[in-house]
N, C-alpha and C. Protein backbone atom coordinates (compact mmCIF):
# COMPACT_ATOMS: atom_id res chain seq x y z
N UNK A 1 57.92 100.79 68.99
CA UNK A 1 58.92 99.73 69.09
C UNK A 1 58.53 98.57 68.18
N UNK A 2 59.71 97.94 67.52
CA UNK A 2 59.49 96.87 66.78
C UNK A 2 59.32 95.53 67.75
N UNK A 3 58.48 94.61 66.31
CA UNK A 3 58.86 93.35 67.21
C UNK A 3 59.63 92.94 67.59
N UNK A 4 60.70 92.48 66.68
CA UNK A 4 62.02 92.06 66.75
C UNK A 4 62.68 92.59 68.29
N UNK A 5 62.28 94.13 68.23
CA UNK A 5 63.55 94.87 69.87
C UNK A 5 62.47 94.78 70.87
N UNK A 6 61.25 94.73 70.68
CA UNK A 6 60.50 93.90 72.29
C UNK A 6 61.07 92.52 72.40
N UNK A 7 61.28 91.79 71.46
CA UNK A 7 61.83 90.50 71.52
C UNK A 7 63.39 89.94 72.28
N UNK A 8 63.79 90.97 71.66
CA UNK A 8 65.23 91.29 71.87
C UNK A 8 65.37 91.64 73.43
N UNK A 9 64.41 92.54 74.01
CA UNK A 9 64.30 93.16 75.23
C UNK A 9 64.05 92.02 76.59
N UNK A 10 63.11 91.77 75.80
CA UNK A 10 62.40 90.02 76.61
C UNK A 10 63.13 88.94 76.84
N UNK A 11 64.44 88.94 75.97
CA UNK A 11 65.70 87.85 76.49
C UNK A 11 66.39 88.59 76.88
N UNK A 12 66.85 89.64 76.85
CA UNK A 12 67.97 90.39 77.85
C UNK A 12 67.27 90.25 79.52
N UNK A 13 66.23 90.50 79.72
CA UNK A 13 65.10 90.31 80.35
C UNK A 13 65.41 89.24 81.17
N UNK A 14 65.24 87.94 80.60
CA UNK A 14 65.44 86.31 80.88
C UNK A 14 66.80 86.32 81.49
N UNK A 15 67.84 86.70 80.61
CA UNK A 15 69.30 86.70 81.01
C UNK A 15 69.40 87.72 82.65
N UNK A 16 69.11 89.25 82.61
CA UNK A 16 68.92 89.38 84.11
C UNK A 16 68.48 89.22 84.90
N UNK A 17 67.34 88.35 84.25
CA UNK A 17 66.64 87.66 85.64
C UNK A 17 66.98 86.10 86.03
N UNK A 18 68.38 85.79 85.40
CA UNK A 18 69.03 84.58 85.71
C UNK A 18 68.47 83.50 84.87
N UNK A 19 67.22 83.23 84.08
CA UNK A 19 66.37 82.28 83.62
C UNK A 19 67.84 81.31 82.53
N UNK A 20 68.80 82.38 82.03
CA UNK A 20 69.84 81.40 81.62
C UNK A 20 71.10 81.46 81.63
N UNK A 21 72.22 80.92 82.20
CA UNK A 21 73.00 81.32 82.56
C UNK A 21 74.21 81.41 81.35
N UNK A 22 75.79 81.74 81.53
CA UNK A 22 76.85 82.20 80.98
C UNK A 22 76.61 80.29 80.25
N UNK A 23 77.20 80.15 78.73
CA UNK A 23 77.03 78.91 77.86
C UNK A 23 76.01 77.95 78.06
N UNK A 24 74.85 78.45 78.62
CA UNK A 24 73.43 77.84 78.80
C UNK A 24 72.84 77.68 77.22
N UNK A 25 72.40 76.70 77.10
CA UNK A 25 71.43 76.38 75.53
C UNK A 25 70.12 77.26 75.62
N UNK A 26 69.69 77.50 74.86
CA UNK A 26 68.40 78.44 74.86
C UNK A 26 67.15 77.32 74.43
N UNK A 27 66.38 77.01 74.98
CA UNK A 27 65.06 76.42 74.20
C UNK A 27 64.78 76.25 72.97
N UNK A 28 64.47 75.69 72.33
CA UNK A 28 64.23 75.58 70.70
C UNK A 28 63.38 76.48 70.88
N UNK A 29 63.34 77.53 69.03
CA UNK A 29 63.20 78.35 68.74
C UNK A 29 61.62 78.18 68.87
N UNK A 30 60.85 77.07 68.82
CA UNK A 30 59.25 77.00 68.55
C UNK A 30 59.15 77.09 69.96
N UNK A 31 59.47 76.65 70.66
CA UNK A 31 58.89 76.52 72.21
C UNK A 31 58.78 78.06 72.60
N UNK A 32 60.46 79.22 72.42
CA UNK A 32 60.52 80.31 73.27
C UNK A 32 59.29 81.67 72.22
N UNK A 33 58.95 81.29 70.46
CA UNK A 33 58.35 81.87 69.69
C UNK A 33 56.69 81.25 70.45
N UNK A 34 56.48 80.23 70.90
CA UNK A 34 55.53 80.19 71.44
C UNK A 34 54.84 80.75 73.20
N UNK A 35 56.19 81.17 73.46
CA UNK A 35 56.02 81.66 74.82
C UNK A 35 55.84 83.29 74.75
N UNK A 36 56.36 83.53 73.85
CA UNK A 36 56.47 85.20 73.37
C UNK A 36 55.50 85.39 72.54
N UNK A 37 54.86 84.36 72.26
CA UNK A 37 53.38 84.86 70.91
C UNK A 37 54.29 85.54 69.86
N UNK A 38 55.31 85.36 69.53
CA UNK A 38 55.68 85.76 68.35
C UNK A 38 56.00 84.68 67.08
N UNK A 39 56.08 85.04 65.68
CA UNK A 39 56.72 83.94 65.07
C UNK A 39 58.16 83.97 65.31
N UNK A 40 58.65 82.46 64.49
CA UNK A 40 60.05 82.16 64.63
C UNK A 40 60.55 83.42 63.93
N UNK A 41 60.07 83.60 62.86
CA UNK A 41 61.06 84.84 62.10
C UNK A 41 61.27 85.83 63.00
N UNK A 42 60.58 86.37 63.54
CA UNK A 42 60.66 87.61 64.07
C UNK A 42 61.85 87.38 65.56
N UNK A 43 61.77 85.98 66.13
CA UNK A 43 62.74 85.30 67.09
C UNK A 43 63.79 85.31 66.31
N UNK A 44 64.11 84.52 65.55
CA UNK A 44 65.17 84.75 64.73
C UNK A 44 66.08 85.62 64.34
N UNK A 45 65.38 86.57 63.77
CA UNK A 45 66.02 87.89 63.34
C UNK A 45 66.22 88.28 65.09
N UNK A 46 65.47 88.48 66.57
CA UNK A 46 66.27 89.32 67.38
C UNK A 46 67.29 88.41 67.99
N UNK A 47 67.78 87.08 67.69
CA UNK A 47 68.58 86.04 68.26
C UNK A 47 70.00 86.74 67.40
N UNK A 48 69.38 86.96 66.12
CA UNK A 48 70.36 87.16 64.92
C UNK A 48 71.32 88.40 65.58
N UNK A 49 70.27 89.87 66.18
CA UNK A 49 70.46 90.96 66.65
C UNK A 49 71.69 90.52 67.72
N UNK A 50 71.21 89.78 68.27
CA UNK A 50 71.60 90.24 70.05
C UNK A 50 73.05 88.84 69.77
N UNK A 51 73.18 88.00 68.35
CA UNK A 51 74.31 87.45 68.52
C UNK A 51 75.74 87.89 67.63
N UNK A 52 74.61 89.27 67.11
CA UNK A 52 76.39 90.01 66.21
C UNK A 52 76.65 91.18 67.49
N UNK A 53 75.85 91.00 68.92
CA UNK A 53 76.19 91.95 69.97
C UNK A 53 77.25 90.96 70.76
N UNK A 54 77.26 89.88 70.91
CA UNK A 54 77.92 89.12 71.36
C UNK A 54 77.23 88.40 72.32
N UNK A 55 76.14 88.66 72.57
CA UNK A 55 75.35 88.05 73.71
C UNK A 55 75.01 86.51 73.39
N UNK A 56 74.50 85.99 72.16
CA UNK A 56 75.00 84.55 72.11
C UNK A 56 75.17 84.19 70.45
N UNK A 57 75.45 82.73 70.65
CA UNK A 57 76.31 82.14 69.36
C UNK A 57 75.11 81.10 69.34
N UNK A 58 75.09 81.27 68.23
CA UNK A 58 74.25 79.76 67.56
C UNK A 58 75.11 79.32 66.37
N UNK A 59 74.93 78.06 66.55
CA UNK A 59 75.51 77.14 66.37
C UNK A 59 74.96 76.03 65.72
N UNK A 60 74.94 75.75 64.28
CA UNK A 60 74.25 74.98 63.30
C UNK A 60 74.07 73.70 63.59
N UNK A 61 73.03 73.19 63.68
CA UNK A 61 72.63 72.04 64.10
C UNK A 61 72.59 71.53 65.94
N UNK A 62 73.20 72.50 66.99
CA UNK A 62 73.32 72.42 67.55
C UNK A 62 72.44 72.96 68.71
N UNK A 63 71.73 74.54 68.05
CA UNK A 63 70.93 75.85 69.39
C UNK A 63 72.13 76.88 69.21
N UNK A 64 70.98 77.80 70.09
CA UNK A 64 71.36 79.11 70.33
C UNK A 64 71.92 78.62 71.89
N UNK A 65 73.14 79.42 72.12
CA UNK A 65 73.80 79.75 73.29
C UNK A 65 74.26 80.60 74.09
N UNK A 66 74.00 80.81 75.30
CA UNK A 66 74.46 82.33 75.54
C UNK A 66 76.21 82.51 76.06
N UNK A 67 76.52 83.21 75.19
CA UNK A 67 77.46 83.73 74.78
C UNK A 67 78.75 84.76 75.86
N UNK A 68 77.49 85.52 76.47
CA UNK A 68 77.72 86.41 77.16
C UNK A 68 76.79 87.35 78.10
N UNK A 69 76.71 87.41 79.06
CA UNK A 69 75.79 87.88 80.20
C UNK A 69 75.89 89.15 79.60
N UNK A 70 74.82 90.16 79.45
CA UNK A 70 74.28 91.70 79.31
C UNK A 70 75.37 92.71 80.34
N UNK A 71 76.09 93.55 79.71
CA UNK A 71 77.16 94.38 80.70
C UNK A 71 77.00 95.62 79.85
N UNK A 72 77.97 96.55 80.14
CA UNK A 72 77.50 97.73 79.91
C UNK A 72 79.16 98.05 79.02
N UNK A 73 79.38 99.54 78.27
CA UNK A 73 80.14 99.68 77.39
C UNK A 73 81.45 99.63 78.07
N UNK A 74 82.82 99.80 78.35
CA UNK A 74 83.74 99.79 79.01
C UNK A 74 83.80 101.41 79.51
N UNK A 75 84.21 102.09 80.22
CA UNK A 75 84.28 103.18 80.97
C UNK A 75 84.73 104.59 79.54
N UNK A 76 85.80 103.77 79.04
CA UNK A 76 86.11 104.98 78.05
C UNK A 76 85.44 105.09 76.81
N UNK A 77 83.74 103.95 76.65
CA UNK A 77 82.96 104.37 75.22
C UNK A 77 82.62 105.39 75.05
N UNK A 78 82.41 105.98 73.76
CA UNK A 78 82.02 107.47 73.63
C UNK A 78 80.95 107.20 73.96
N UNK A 79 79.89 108.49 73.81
CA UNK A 79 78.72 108.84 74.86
C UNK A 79 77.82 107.88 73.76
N UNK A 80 77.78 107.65 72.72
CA UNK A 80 76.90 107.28 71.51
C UNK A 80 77.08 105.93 71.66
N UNK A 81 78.21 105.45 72.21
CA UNK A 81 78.26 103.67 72.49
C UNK A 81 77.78 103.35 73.66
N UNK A 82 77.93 104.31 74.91
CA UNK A 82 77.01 104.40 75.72
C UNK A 82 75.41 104.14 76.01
N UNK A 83 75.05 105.14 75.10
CA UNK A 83 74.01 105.52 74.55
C UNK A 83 73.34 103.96 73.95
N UNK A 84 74.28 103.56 73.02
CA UNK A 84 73.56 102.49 72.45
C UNK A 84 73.67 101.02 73.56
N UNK A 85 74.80 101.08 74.54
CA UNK A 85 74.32 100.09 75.63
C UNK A 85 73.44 99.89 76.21
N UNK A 86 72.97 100.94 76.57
CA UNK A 86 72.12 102.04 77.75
C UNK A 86 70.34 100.84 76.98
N UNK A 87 70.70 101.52 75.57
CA UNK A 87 69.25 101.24 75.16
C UNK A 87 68.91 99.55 75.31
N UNK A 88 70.27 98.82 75.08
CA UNK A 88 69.84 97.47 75.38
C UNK A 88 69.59 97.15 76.27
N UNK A 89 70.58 97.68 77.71
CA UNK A 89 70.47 96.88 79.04
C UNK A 89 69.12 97.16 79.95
N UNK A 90 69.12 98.78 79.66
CA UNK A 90 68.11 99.99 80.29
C UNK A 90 66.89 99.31 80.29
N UNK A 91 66.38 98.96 79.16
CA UNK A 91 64.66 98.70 79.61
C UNK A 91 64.25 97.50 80.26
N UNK A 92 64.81 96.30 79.96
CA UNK A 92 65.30 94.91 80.46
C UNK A 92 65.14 95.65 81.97
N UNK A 93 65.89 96.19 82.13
CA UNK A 93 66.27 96.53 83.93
C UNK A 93 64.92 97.11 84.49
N UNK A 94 64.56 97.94 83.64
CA UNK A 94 63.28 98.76 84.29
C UNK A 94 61.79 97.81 84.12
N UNK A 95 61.98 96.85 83.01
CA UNK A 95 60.81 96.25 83.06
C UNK A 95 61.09 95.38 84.41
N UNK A 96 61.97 94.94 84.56
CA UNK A 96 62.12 93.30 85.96
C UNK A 96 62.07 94.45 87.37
N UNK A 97 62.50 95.50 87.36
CA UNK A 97 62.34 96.69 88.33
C UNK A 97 60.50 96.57 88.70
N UNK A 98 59.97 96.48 87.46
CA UNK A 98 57.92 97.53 87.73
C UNK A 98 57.61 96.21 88.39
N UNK A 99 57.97 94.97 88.22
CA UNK A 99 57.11 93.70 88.79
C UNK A 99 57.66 93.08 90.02
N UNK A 100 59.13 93.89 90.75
CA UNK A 100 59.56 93.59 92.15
C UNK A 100 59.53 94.62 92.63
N UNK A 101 59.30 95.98 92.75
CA UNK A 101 59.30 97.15 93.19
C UNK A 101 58.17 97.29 94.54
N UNK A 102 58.61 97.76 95.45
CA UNK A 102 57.84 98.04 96.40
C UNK A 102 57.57 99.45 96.78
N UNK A 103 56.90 99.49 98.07
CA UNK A 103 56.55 101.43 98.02
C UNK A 103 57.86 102.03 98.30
N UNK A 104 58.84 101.39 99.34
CA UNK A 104 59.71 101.86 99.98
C UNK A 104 60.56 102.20 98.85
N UNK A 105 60.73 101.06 97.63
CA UNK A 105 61.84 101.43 96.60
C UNK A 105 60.94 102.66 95.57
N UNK A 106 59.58 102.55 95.51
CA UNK A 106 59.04 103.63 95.11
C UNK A 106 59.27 104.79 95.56
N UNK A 107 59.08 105.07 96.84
CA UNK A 107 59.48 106.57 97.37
C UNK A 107 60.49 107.00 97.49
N UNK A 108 61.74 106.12 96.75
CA UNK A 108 63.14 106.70 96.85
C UNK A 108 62.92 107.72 95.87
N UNK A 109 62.95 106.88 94.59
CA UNK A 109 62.63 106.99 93.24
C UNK A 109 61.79 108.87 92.96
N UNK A 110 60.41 108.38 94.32
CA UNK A 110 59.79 109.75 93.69
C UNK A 110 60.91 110.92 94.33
N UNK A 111 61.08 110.71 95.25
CA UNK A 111 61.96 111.92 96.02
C UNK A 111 62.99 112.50 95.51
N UNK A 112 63.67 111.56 94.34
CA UNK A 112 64.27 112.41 93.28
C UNK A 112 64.00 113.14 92.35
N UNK A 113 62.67 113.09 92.04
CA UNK A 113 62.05 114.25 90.88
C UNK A 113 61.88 115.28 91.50
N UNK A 114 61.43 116.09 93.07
CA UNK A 114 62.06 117.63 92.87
C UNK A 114 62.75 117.71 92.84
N UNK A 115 64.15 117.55 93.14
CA UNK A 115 64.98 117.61 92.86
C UNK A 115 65.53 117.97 91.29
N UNK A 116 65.40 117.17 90.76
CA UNK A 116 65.68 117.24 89.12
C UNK A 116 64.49 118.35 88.83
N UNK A 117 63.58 118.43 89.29
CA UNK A 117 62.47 119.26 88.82
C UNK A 117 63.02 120.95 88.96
N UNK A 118 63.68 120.74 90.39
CA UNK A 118 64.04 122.12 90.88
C UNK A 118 65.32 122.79 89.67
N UNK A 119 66.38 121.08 89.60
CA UNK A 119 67.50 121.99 88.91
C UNK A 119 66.74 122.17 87.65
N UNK A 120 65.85 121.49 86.78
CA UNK A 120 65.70 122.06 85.83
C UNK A 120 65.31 123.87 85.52
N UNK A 121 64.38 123.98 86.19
CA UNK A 121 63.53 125.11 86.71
C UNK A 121 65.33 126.09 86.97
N UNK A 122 65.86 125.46 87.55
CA UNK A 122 67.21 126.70 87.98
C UNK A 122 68.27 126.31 86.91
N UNK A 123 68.00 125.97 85.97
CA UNK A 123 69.15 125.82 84.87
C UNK A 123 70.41 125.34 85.81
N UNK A 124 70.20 124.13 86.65
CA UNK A 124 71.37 123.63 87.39
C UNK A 124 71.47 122.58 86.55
N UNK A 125 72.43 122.07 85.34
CA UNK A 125 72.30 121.26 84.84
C UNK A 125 72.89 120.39 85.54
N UNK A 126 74.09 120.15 86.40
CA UNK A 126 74.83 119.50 86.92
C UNK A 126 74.04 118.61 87.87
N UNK A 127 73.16 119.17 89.00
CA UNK A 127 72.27 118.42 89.47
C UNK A 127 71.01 117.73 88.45
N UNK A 128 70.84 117.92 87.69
CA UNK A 128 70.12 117.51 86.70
C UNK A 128 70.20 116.25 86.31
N UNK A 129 71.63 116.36 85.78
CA UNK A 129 72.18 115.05 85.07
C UNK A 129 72.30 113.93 86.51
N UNK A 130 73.12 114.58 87.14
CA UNK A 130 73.26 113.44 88.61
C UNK A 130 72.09 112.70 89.07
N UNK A 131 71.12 113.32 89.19
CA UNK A 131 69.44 112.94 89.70
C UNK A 131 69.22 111.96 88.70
N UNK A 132 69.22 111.98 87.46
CA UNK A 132 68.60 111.18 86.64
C UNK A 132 69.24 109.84 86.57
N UNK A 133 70.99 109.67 86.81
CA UNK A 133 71.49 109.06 86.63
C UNK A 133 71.43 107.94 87.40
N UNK A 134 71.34 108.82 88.68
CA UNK A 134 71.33 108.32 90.21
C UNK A 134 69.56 107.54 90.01
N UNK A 135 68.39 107.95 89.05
CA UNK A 135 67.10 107.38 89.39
C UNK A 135 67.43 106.15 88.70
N UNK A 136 68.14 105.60 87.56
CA UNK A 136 68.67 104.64 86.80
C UNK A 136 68.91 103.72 87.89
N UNK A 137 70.31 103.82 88.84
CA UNK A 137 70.88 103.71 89.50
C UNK A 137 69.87 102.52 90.42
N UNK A 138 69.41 103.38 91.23
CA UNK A 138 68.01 103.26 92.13
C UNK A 138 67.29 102.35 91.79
N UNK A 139 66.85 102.70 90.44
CA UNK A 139 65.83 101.68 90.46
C UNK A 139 66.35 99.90 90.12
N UNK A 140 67.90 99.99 89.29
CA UNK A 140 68.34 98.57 89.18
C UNK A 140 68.43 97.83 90.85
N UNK A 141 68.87 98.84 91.66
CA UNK A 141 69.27 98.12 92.55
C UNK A 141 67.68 97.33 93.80
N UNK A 142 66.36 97.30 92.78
CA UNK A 142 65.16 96.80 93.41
C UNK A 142 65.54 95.25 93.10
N UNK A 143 66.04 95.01 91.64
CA UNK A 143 66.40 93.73 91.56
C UNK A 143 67.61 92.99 92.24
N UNK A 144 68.60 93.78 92.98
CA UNK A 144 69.20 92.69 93.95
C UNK A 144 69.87 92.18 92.94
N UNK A 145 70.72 92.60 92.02
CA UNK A 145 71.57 92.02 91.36
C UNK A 145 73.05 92.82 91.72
N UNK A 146 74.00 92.45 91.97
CA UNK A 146 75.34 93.07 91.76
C UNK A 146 75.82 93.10 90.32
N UNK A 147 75.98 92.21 89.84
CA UNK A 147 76.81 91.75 88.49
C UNK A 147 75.70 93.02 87.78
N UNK A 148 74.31 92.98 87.57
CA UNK A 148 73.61 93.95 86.94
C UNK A 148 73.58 95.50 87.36
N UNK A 149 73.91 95.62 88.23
CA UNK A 149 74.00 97.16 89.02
C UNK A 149 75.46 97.23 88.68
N UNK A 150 76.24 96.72 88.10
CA UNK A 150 77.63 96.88 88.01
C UNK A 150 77.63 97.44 86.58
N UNK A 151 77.18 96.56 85.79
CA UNK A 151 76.84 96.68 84.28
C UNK A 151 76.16 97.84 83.89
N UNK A 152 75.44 98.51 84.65
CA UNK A 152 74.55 99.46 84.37
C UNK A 152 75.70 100.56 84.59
N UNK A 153 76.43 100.61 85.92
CA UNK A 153 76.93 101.66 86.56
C UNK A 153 78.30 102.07 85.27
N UNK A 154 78.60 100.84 85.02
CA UNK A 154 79.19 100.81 83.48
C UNK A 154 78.99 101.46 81.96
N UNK A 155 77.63 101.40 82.15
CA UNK A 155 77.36 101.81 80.55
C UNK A 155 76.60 103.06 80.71
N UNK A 156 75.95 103.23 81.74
CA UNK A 156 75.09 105.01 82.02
C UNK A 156 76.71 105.67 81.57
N UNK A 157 75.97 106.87 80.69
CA UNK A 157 76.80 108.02 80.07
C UNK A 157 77.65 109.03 81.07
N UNK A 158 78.96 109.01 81.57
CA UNK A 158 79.41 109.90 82.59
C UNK A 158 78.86 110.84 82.58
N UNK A 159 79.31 111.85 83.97
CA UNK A 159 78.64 113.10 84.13
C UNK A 159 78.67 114.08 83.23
N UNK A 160 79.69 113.95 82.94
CA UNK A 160 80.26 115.35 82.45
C UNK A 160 80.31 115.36 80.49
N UNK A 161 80.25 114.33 80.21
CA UNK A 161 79.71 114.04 78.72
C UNK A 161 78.21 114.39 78.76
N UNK A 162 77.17 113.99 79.42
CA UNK A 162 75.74 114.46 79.48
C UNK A 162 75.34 115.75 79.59
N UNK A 163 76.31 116.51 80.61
CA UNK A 163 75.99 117.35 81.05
C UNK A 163 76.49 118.54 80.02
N UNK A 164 77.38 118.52 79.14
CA UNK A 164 77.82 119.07 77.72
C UNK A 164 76.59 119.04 76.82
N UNK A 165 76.07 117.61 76.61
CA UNK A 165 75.15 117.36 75.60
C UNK A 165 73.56 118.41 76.48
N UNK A 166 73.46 118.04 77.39
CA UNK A 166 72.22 118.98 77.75
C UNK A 166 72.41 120.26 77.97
N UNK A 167 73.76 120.92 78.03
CA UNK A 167 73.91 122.46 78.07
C UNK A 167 73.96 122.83 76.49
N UNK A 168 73.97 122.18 75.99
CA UNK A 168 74.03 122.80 74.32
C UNK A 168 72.63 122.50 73.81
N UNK A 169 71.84 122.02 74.27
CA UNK A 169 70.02 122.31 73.75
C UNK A 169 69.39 122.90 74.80
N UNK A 170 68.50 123.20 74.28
CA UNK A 170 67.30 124.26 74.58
C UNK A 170 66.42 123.50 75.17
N UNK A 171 65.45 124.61 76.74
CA UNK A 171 64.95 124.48 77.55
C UNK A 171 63.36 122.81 76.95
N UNK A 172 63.11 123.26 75.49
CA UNK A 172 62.39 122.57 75.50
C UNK A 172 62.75 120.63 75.29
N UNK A 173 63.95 120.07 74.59
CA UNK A 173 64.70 119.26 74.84
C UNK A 173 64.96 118.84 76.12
N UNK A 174 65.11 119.72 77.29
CA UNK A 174 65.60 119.10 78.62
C UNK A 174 64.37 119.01 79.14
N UNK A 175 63.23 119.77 78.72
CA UNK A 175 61.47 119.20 79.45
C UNK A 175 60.94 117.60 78.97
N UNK A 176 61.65 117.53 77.13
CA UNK A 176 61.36 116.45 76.65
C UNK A 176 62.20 115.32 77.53
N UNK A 177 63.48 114.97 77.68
CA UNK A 177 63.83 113.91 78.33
C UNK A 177 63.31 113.94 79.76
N UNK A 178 62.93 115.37 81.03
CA UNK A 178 62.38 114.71 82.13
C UNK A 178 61.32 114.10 82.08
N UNK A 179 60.15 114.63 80.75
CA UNK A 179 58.87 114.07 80.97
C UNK A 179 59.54 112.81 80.75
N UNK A 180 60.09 112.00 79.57
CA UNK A 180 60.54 110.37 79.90
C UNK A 180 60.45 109.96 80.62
N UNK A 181 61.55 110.19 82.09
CA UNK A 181 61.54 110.26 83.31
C UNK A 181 60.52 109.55 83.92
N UNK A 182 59.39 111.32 83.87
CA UNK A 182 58.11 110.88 84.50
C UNK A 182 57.36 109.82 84.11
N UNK A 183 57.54 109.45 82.44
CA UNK A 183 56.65 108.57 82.93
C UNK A 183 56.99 106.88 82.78
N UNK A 184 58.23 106.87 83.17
CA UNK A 184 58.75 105.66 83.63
C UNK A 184 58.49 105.39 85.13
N UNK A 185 58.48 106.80 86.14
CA UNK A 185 57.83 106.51 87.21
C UNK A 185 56.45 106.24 87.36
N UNK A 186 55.98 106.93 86.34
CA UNK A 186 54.39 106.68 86.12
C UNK A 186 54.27 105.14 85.85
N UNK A 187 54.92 104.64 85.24
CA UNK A 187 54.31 103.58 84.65
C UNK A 187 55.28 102.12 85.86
N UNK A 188 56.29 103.06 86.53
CA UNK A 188 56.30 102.34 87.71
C UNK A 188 55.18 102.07 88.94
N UNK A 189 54.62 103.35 88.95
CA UNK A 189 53.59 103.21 89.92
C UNK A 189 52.72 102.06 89.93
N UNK A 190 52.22 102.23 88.61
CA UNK A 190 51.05 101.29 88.13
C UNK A 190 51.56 100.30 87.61
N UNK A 191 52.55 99.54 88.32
CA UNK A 191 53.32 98.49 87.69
C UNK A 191 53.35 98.11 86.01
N UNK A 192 52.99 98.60 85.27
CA UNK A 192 52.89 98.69 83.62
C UNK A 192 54.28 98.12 83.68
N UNK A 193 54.65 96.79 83.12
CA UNK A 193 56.25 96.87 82.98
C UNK A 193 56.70 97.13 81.25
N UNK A 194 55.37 97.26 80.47
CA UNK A 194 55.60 97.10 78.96
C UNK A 194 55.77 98.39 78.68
N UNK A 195 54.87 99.55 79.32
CA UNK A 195 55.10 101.00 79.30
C UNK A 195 56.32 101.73 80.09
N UNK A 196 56.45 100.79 81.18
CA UNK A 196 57.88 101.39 82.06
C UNK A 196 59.22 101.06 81.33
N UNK A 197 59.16 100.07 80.33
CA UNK A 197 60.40 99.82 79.71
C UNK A 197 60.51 100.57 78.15
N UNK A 198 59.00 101.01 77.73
CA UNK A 198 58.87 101.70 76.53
C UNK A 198 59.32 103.04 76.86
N UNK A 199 59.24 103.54 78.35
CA UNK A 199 59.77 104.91 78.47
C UNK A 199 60.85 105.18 78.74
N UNK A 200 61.70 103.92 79.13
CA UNK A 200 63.20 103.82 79.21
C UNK A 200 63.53 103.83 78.04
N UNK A 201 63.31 102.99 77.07
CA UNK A 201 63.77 102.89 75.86
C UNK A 201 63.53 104.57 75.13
N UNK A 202 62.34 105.41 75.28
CA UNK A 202 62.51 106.49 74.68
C UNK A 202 63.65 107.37 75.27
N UNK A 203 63.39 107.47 76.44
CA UNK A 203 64.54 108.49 76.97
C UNK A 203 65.90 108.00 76.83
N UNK A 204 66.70 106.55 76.55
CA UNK A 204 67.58 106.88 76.31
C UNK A 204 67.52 107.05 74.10
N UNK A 205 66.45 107.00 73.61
CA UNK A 205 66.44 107.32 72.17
C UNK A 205 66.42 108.72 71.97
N UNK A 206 65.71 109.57 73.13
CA UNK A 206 65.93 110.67 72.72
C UNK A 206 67.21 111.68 73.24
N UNK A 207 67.98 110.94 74.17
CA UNK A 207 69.49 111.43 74.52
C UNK A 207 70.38 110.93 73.05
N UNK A 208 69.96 109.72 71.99
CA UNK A 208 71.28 109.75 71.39
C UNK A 208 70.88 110.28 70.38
N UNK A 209 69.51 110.96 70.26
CA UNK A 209 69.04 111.88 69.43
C UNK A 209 69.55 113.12 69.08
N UNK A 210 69.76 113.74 70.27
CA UNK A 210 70.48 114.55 70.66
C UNK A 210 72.10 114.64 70.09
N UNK A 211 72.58 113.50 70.36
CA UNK A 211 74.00 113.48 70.46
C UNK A 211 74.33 113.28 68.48
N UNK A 212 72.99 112.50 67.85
CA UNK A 212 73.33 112.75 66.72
C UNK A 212 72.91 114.02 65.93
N UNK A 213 72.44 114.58 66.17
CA UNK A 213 72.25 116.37 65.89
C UNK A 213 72.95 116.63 66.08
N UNK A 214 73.73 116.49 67.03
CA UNK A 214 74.54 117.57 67.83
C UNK A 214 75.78 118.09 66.54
């Protein structure tokens, strides 16, 4: 992962964890480049990113502003706009998930991998796709957000578009996205939130991987 999209990740981050709200000013650029240990350039360029997404407007002489709260693609995006929501909102969610997570929201979480483990093993793709969707699902809802569990439930890829894309590759492709999976729970366990959001971010890179082969 680049700097710039850890950067990028780390204010989507801020934004679901309320730190700024809908036309809130953002901190001058030295203060939030000093809180992130990054330089301004590298702030810059992901402010630049995340304001041709619409998420905020800066405004010359004035600050950066937020623009627009983090939501997910509208119901009828193709799976690839999906896909590319998924990657913005997705890790944001799973990193603020590893640092409020408890055992109880942990053992939901694990109790869905036989499951997915089993349909894989039985070429049930249908339960496959559902389990995974549903662990997405699950784990936003540790943060107690509606507006964010809404957004998510929004931009995750429907059933039945996924479930096309994983019946047309091979057994070793569908081992590659559960290990993802695993080790987003892995790196849930051990609260890692930099590795739990690096494995969100792969698994949904290697679903639109997929979809661009395809």
């Amino acid at each position: 992962m680049t700097k710039q999209a850890y950067v990028e990740q780390l204010l989507i981050q801020s934004l679901i964890e309320g730190r700024w709200k809908l036309f809130d000013r953002l901190p001058p650029e030295r203060i939030l480049a000093e809180e992130m240990k990054v330089n301004r350039t590298t702030l810059r360029a992901a402010i630049t990113s995340l304001a041709a997404k619409g998420i905020f407007e800066t405004r010359h002489g004035s600050g950066t502003y937020v623009r627009m709260l983090p939501a997910g693609s509208t119901t009828e995006g193709t799976l690839r706009e999906k896909l590319d929501a998924c990657l913005l909102l997705v890790p944001p969610i799973i990193r603020s998930c590893s640092m409020s997570i408890r055992p109880s929201h942990l053992l939901g979480l694990e109790r869905l991998f036989p499951i997915a483990g089993a349909a894989l093993r039985n070429n049930d793709m249908n339960t496959f796709v559902q389990t995974q969707m549903q662990f997405f699902l699950e784990a936003a809802r540790v943060i107690g957000n509606d507006s964010i569990n809404a957004s998510l439930a929004d931009c995750l890829p429907d059933g039945r578009s996924l479930l096309h894309l994983l019946e047309s590759c091979g057994l070793p492709l569908r081992e590659t996205i559960f290990a993802c999976l695993a080790s987003i729970l892995g790196a849930l366990r051990h609260a890692d939130a930099d590795e739990a959001a690096a494995a969100a971010g792969a698994y949904f890179t290697n679903l639109k991987t997929l979809v661009e082969n395809a």
